[in-house]
C-alpha atoms as a PDB file:
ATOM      1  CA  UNK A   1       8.437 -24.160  -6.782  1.00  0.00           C
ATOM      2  CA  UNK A   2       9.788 -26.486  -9.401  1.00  0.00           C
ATOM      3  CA  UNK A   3       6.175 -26.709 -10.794  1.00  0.00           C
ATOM      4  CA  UNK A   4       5.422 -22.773 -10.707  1.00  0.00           C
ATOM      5  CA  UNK A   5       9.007 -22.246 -12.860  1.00  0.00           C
ATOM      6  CA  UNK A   6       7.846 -25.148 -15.566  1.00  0.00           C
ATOM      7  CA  UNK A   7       4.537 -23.492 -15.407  1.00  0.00           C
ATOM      8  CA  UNK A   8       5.537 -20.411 -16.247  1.00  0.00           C
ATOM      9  CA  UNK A   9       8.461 -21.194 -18.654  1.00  0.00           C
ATOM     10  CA  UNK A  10       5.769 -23.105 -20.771  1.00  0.00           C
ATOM     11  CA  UNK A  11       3.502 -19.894 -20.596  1.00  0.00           C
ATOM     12  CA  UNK A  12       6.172 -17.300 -21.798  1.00  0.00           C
ATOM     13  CA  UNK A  13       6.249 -20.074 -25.240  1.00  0.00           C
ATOM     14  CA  UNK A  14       2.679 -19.067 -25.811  1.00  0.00           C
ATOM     15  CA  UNK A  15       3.227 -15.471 -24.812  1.00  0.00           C
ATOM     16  CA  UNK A  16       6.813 -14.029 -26.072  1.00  0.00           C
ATOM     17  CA  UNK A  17       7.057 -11.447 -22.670  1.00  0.00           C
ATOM     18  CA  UNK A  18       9.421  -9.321 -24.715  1.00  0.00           C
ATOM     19  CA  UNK A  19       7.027  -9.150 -27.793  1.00  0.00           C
ATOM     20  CA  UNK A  20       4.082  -7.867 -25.631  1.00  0.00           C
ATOM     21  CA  UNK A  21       2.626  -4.524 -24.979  1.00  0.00           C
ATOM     22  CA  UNK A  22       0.829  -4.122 -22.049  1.00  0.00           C
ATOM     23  CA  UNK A  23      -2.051  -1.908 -21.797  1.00  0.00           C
ATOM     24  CA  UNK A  24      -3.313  -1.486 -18.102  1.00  0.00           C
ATOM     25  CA  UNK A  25      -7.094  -0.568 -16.943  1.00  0.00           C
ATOM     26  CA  UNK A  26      -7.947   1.008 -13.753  1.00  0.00           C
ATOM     27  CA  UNK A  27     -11.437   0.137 -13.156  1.00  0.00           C
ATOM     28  CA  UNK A  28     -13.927   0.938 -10.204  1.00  0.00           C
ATOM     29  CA  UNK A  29     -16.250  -1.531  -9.236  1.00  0.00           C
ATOM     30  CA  UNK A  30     -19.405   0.000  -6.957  1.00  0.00           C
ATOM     31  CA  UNK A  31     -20.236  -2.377  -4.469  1.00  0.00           C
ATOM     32  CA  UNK A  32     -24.058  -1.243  -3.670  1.00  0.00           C
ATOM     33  CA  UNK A  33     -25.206  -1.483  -7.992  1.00  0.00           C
ATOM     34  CA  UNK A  34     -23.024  -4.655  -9.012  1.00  0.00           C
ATOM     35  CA  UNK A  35     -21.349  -2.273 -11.595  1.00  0.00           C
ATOM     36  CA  UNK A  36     -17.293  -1.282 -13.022  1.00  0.00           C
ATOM     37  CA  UNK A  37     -16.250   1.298 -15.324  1.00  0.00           C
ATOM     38  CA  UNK A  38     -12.879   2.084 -16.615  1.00  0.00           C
ATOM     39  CA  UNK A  39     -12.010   5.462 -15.380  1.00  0.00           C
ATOM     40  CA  UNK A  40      -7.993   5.273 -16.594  1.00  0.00           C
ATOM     41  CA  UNK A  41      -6.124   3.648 -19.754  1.00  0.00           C
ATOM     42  CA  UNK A  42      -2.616   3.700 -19.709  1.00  0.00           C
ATOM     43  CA  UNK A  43      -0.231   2.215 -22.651  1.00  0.00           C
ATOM     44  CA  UNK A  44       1.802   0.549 -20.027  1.00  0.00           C
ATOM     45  CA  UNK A  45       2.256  -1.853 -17.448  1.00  0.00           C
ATOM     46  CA  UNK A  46       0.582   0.035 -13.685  1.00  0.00           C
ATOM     47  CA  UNK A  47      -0.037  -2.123 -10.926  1.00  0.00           C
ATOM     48  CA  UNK A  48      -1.961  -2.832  -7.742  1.00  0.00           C
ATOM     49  CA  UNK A  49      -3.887   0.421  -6.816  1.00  0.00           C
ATOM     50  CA  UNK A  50      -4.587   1.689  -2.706  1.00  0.00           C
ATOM     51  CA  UNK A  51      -7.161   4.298  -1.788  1.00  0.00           C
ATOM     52  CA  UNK A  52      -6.104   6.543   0.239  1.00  0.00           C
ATOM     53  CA  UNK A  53      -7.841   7.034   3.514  1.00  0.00           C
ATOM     54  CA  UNK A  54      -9.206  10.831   2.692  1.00  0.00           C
ATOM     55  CA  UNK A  55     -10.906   9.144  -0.724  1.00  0.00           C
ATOM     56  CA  UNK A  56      -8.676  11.656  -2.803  1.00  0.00           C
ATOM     57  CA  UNK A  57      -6.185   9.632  -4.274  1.00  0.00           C
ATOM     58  CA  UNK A  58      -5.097   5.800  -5.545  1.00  0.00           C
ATOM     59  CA  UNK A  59      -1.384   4.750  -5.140  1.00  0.00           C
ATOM     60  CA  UNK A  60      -0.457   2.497  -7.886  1.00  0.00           C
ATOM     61  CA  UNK A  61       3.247   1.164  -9.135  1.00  0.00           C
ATOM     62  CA  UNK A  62       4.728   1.496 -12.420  1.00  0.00           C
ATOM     63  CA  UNK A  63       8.285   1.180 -13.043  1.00  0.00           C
ATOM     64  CA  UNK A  64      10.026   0.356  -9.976  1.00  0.00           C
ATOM     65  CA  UNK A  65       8.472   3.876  -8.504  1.00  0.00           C
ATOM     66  CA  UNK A  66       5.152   4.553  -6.925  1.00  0.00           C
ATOM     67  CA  UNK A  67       2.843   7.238  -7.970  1.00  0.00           C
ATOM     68  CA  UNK A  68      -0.739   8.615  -6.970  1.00  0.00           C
ATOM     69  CA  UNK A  69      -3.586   9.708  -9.274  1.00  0.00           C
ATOM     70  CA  UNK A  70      -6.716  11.477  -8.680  1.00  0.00           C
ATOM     71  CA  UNK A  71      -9.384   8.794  -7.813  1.00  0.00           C
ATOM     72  CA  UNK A  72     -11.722   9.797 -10.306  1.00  0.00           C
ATOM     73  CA  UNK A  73      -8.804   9.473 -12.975  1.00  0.00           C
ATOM     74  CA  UNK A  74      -8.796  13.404 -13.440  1.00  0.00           C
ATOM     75  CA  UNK A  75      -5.142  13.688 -13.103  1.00  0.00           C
ATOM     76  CA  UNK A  76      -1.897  12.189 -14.672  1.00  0.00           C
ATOM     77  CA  UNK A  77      -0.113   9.807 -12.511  1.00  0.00           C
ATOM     78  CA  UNK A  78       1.881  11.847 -10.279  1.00  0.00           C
ATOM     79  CA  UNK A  79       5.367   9.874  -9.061  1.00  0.00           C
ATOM     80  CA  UNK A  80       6.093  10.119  -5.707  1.00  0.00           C
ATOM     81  CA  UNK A  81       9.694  10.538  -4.661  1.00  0.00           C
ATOM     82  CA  UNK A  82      11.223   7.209  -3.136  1.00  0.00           C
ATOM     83  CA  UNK A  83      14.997   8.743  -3.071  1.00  0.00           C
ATOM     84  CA  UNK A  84      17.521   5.838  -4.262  1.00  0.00           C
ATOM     85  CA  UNK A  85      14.766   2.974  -3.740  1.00  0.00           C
ATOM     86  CA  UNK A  86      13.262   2.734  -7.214  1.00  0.00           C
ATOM     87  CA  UNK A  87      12.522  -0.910  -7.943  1.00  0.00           C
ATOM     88  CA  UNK A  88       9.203  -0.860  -5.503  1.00  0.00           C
ATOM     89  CA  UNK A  89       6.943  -3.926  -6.225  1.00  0.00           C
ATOM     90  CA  UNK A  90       3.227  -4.383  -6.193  1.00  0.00           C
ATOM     91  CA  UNK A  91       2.913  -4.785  -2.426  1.00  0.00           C
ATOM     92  CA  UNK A  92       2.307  -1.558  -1.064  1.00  0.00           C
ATOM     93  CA  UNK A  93       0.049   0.226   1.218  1.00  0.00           C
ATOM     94  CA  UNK A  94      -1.159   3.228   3.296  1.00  0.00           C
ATOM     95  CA  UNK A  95      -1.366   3.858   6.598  1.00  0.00           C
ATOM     96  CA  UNK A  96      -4.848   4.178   8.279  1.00  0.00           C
ATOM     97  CA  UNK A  97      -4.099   7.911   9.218  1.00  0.00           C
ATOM     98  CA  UNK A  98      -2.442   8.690   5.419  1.00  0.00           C
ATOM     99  CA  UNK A  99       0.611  10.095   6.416  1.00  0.00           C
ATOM    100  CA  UNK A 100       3.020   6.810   5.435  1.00  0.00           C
ATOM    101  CA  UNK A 101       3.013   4.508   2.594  1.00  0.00           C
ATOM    102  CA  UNK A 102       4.412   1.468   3.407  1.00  0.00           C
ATOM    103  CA  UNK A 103       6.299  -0.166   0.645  1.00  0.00           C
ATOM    104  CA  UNK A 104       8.379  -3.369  -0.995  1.00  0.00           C
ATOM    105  CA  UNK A 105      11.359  -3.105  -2.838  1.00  0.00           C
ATOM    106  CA  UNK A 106      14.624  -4.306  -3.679  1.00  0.00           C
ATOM    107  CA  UNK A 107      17.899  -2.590  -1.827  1.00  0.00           C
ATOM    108  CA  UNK A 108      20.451  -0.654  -4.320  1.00  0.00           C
ATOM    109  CA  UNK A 109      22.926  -1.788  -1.913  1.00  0.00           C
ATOM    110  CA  UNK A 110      22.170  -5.550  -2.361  1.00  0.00           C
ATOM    111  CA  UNK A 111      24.560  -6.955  -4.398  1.00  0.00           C
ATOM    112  CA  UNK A 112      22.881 -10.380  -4.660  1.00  0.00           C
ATOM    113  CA  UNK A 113      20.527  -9.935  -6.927  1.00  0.00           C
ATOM    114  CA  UNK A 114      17.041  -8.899  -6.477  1.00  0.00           C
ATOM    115  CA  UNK A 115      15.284  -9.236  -3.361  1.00  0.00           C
ATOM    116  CA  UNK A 116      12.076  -7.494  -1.816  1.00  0.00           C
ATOM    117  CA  UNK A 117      12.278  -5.615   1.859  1.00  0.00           C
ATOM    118  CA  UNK A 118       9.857  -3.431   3.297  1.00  0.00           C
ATOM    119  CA  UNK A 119      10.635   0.237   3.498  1.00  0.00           C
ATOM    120  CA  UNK A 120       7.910   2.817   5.210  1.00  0.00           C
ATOM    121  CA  UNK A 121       8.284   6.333   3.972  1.00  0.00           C
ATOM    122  CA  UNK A 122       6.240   9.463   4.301  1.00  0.00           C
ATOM    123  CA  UNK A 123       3.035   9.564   1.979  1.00  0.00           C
ATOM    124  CA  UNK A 124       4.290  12.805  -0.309  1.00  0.00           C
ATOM    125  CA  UNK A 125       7.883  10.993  -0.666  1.00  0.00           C
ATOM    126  CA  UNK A 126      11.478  10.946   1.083  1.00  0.00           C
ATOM    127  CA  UNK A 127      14.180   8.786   1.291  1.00  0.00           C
ATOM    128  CA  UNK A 128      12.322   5.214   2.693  1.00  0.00           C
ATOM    129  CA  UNK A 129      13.510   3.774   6.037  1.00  0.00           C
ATOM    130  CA  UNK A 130      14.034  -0.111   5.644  1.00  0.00           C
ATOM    131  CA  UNK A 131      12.382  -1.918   8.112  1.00  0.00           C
ATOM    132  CA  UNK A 132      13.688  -5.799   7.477  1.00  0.00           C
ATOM    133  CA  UNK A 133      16.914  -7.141   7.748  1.00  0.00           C
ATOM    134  CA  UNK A 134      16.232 -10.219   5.566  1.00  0.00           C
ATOM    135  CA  UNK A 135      14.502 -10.525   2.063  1.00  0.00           C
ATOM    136  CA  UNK A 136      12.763 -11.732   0.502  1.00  0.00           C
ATOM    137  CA  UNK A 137       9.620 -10.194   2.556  1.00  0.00           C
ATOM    138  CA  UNK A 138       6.866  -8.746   0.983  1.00  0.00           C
ATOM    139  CA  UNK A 139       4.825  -6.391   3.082  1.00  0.00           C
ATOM    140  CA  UNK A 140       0.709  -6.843   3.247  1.00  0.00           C
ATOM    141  CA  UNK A 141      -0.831  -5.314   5.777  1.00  0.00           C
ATOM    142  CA  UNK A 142       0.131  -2.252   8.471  1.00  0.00           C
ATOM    143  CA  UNK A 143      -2.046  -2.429  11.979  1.00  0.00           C
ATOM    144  CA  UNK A 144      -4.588   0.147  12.418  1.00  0.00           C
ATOM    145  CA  UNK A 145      -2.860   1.531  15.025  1.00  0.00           C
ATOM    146  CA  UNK A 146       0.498   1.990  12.574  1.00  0.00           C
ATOM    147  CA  UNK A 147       2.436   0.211  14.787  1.00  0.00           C
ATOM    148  CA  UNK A 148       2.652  -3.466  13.169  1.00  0.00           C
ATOM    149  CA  UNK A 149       3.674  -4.424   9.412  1.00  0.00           C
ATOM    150  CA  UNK A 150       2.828  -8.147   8.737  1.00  0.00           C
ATOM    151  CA  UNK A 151       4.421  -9.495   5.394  1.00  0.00           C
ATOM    152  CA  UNK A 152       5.231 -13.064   3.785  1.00  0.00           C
ATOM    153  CA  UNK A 153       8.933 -13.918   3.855  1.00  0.00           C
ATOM    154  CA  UNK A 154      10.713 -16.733   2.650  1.00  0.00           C
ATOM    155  CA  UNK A 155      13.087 -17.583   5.517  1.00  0.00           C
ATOM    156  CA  UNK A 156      15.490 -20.621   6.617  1.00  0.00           C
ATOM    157  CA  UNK A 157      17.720 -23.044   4.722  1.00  0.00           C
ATOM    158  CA  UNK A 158      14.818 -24.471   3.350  1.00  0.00           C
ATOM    159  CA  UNK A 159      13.476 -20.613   2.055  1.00  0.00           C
ATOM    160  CA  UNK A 160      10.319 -21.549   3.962  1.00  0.00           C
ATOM    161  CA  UNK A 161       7.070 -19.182   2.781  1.00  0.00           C
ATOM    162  CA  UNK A 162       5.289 -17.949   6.069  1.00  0.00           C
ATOM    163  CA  UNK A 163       3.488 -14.675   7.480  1.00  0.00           C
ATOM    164  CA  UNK A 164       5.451 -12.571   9.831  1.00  0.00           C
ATOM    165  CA  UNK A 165       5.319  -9.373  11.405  1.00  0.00           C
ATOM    166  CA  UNK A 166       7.087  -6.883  13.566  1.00  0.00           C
ATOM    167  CA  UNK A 167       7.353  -3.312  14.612  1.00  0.00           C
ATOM    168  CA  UNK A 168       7.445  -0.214  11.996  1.00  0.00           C
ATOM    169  CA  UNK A 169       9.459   0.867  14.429  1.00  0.00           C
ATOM    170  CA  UNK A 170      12.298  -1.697  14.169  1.00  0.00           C
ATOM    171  CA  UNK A 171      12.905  -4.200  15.656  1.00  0.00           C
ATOM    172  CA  UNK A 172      12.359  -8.651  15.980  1.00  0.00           C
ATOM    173  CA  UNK A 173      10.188 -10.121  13.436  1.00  0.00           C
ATOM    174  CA  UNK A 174       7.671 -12.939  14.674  1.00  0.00           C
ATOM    175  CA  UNK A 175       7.032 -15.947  12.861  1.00  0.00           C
ATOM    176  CA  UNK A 176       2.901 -16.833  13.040  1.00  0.00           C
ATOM    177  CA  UNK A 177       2.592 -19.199  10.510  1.00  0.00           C
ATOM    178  CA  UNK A 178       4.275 -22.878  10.020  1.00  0.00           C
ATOM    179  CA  UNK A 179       2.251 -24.950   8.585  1.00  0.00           C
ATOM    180  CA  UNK A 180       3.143 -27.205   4.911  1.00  0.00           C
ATOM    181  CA  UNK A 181       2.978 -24.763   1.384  1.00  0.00           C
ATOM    182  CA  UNK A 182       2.710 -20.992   0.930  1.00  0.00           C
ATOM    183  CA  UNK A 183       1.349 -18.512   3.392  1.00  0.00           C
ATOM    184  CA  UNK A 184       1.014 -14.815   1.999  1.00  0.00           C
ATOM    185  CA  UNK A 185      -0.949 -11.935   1.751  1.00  0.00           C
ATOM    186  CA  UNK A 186      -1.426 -10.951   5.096  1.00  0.00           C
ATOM    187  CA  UNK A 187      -3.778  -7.866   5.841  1.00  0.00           C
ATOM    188  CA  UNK A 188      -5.122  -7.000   9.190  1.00  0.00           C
ATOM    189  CA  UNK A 189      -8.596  -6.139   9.676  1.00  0.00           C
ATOM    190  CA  UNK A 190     -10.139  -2.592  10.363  1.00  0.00           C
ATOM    191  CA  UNK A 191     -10.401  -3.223  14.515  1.00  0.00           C
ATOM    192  CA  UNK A 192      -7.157  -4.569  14.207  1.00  0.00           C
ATOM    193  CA  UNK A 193      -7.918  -8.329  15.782  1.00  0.00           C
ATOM    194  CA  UNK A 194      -7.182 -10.481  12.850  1.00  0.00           C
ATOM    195  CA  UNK A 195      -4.791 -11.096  10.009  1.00  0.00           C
ATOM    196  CA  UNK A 196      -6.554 -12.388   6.828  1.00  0.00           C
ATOM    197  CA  UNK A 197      -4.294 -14.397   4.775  1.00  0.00           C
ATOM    198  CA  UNK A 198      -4.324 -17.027   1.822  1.00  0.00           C
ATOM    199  CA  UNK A 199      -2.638 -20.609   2.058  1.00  0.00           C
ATOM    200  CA  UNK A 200      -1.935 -23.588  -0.301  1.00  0.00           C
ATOM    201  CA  UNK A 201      -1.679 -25.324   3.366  1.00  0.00           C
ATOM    202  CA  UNK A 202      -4.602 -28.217   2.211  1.00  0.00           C
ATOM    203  CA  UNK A 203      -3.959 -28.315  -1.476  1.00  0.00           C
ATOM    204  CA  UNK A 204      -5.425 -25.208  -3.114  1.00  0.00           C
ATOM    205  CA  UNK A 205      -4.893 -21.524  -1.883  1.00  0.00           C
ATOM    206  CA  UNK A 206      -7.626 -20.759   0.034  1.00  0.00           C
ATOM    207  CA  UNK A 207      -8.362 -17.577   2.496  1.00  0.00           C
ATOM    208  CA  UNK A 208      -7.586 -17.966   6.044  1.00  0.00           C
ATOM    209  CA  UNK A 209      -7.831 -16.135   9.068  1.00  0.00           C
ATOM    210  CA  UNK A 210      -6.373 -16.182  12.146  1.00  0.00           C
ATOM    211  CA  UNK A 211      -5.820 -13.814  15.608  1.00  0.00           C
ATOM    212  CA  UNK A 212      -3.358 -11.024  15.394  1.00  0.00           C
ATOM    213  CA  UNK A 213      -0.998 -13.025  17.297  1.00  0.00           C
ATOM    214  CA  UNK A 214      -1.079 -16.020  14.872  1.00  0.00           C
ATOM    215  CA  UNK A 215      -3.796 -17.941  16.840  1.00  0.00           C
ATOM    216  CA  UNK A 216      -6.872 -19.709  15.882  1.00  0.00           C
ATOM    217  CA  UNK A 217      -6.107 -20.193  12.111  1.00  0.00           C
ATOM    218  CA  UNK A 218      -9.295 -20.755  10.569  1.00  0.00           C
ATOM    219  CA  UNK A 219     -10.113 -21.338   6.747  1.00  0.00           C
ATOM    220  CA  UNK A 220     -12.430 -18.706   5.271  1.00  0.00           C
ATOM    221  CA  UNK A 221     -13.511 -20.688   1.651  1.00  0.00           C
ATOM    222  CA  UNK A 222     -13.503 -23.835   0.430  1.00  0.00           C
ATOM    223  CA  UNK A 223     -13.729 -23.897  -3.309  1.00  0.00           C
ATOM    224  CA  UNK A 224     -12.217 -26.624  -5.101  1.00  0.00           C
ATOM    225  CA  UNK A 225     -12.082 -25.216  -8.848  1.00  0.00           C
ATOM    226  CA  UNK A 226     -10.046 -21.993  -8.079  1.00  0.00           C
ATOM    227  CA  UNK A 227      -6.696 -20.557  -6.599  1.00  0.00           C
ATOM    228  CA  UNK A 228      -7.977 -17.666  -3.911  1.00  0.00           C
ATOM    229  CA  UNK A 229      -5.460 -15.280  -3.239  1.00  0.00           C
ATOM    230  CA  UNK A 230      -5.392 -11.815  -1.565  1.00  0.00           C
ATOM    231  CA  UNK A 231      -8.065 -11.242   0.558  1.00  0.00           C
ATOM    232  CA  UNK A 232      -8.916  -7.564   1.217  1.00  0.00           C
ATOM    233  CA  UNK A 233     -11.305  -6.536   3.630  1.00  0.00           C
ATOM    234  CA  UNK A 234     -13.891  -3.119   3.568  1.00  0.00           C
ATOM    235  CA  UNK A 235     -12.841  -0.722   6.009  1.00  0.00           C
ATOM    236  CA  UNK A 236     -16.363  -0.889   7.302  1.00  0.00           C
ATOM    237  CA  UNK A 237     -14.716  -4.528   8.343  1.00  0.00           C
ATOM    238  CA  UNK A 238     -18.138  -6.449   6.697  1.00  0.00           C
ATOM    239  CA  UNK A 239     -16.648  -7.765   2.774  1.00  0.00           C
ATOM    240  CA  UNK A 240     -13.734  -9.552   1.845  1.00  0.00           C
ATOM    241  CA  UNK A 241     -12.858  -9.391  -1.904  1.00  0.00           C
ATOM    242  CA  UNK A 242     -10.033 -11.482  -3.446  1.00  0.00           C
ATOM    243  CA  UNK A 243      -8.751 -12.606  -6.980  1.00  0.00           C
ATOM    244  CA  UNK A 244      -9.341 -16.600  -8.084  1.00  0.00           C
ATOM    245  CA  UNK A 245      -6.881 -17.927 -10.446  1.00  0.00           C
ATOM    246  CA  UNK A 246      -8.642 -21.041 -12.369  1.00  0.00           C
ATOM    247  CA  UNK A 247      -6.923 -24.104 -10.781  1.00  0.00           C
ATOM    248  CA  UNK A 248      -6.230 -25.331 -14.661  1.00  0.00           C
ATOM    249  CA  UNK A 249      -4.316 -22.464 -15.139  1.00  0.00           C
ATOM    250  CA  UNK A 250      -1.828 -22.039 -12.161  1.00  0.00           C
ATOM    251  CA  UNK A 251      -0.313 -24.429  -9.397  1.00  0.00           C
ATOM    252  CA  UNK A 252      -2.034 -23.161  -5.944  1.00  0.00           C
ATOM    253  CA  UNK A 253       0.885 -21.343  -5.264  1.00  0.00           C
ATOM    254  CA  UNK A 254       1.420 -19.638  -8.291  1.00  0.00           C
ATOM    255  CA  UNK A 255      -0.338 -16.102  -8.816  1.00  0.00           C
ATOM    256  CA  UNK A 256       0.962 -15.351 -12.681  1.00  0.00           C
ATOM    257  CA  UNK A 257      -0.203 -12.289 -15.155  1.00  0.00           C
ATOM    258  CA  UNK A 258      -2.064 -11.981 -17.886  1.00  0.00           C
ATOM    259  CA  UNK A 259      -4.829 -15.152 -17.391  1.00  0.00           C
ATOM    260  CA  UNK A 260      -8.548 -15.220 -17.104  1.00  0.00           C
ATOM    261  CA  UNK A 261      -9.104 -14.330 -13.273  1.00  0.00           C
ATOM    262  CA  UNK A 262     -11.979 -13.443 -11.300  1.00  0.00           C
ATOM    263  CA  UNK A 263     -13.007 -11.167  -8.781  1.00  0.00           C
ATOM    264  CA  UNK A 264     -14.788 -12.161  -5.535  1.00  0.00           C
ATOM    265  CA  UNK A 265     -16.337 -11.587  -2.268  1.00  0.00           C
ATOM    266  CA  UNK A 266     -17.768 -13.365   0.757  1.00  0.00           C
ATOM    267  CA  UNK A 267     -18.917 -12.012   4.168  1.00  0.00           C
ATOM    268  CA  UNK A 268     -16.038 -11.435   6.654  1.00  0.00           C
ATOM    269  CA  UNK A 269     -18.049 -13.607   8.955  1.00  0.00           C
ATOM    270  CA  UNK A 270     -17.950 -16.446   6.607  1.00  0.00           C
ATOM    271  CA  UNK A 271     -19.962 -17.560   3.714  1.00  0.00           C
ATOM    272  CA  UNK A 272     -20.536 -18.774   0.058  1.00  0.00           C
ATOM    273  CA  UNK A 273     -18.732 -16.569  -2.671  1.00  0.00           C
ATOM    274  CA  UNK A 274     -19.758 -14.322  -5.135  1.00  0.00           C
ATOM    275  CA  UNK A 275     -18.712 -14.040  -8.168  1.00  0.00           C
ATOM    276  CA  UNK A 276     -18.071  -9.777  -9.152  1.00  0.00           C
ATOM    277  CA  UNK A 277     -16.117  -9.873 -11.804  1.00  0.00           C
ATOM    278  CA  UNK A 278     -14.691 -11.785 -14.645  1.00  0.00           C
ATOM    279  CA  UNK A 279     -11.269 -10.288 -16.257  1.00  0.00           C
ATOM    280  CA  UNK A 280      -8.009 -10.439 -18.015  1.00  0.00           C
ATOM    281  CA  UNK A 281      -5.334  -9.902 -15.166  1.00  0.00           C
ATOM    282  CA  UNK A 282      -3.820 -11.585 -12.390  1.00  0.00           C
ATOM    283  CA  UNK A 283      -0.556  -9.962 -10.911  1.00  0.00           C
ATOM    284  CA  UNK A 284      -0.941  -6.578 -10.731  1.00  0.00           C
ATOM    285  CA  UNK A 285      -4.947  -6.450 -10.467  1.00  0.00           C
ATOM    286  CA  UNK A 286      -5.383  -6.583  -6.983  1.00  0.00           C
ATOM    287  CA  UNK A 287      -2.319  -7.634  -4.589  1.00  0.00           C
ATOM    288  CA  UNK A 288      -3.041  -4.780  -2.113  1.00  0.00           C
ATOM    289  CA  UNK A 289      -5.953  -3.402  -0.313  1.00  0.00           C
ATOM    290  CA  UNK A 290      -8.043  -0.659  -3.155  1.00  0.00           C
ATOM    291  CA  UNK A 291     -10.868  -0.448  -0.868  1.00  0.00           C
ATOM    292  CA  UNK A 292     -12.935   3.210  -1.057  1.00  0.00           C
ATOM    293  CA  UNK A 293     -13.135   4.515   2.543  1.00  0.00           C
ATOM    294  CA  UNK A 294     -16.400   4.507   2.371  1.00  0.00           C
ATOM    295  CA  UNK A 295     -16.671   0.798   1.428  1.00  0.00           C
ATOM    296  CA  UNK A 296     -19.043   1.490  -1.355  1.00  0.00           C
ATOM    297  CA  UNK A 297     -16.002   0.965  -4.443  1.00  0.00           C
ATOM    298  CA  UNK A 298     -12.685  -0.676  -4.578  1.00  0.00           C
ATOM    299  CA  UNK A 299     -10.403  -0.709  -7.583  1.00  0.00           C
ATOM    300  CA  UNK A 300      -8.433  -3.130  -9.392  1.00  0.00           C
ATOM    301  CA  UNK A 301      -6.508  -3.122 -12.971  1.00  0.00           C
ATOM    302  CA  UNK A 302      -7.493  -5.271 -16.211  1.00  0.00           C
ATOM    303  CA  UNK A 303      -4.937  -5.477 -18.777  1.00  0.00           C
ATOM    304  CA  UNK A 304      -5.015  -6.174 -22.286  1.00  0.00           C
ATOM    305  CA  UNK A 305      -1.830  -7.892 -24.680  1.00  0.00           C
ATOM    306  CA  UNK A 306      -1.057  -6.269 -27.913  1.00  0.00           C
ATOM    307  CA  UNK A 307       2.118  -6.864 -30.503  1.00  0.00           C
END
């Protein structure tokens, strides 16, 4: 942690945060002819985009709020009411059936700070329920079936940085990793079996996988130049595309903005990488499954610095 904060306080010499404007790209990548467009430019900072299930619409964040825009970028963003919970955070998601966005975000009744708990609220807006009593947890994947949220949470004197999960419903939160360094980014898998994940557990962050129930952790690449972080898989439950961070750039547990990143994708049954694409982003691009329901497209953001 000590090494991420000297990181980044070194960073924000070279790059004055509060003498930056942020302009943010939604792109499309298709899957089947190795292509991306831009199909949306907005003069601010928008983050992390979902698909929704009935291909109609991508969820992104901007502001603390979430919003939805047509898919083919035909529309304005459209905000989505989130009642008195309006500091929402890139890690957000839909439910497989649509009807529930699950959501991070700080409490207005917390009066220690900032700190991210997961909320689920209806998909066209409402007042979000909160489903965990401790922060900070930052939700990742919902079960198929809607009835499971598994998040990373820092928990324990020692603020330790493991997957958990527990009901939607309410309820006791399960603990199903332990091992050394950072486990995040959890995301079940279309039948629902496994939770992909990314660790720091042997040195660099790497994708993992393991049973629904935390067993059989198994590591999914093996690349020794990069940071892997975020792996989201195709509904059609056959890709897995993450962001790299260039391991000269970040400590493995580290996942900063505005960096050279790439984009890439092995089989979900295991195999060598492939490199999609090459951009300016990091946080924000691609925290959350953007995966088409089709599996032919998934989207991301790119982001460019001006004065």
């Amino acid at each position: 942690m000590r090494r991420t904060l000297i990181l980044f306080f070194l960073m924000s010499l070279s790059f004055p945060i509060m003498a930056q404007k942020v302009h943010s790209y939604l792109e499309i990548y298709d899957l089947p002819t190795r292509t991306h467009k831009v199909v949306k430019e907005f003069p601010f900072l928008v983050e992390a985009p979902n698909w929704t299930p009935d291909g109609k619409w991508l969820v992104m964040n901007k502001g603390g709020k979430l919003w939805k825009m047509a898919a083919d970028g035909s529309t304005d963003l459209i905000e989505i009411p989130s009642g008195d919970i309006t500091q929402c955070n890139n890690d957000h998601l839909i439910t497989t059936d649509g009807k529930w966005i699950g959501l991070s975000s700080n409490d207005p009744s917390n009066k220690g700070g900032y700190s991210s708990f997961v909320y689920i609220m209806p998909f066209e807006g409402g007042q979000p329920r909160r489903i965990t009593d401790e922060g900070p947890s930052y939700l990742h994947g919902i079960s198929p079936d809607g009835k499971m949220a598994a998040y990373c949470a820092f928990r324990g004197p020692e603020q330790e940085r493991d997957v958990w999960a527990m009901p939607l419903k309410g309820g006791k939160e399960i603990r199903l990793t332990d091992a050394p360094g950072l486990d995040d980014g959890p995301e079940y898998s279309p039948d629902g079996k496994y939770i992909w994940f990314n660790s720091s557990r042997t040195g660099r962050m790497q994708v993992w996988r393991m049973k629904a129930n935390g067993k059989r952790q198994t590591q999914m690449t093996f690349d020794q130049d990069v940071n892997s972080w975020f792996p989201h898989v195709s509904p059609d439950g056959k890709n897995v595309v993450y962001i790299v961070y260039h391991a000269e750039d970040v400590a493995p547990d580290s996942h900063l903005a505005n960096l050279n990143v790439q984009l890439r994708m092995i089989p979900a049954a295991g195999g060598e990488p492939e490199v999609l694409v090459d951009l300016f982003g990091g946080q924000g691009s691609l925290n959350v499954n953007s995966w088409s329901p089709d599996s032919r497209c998934f989207a991301y953001m790119s982001y460019r610095l001006t004065d």
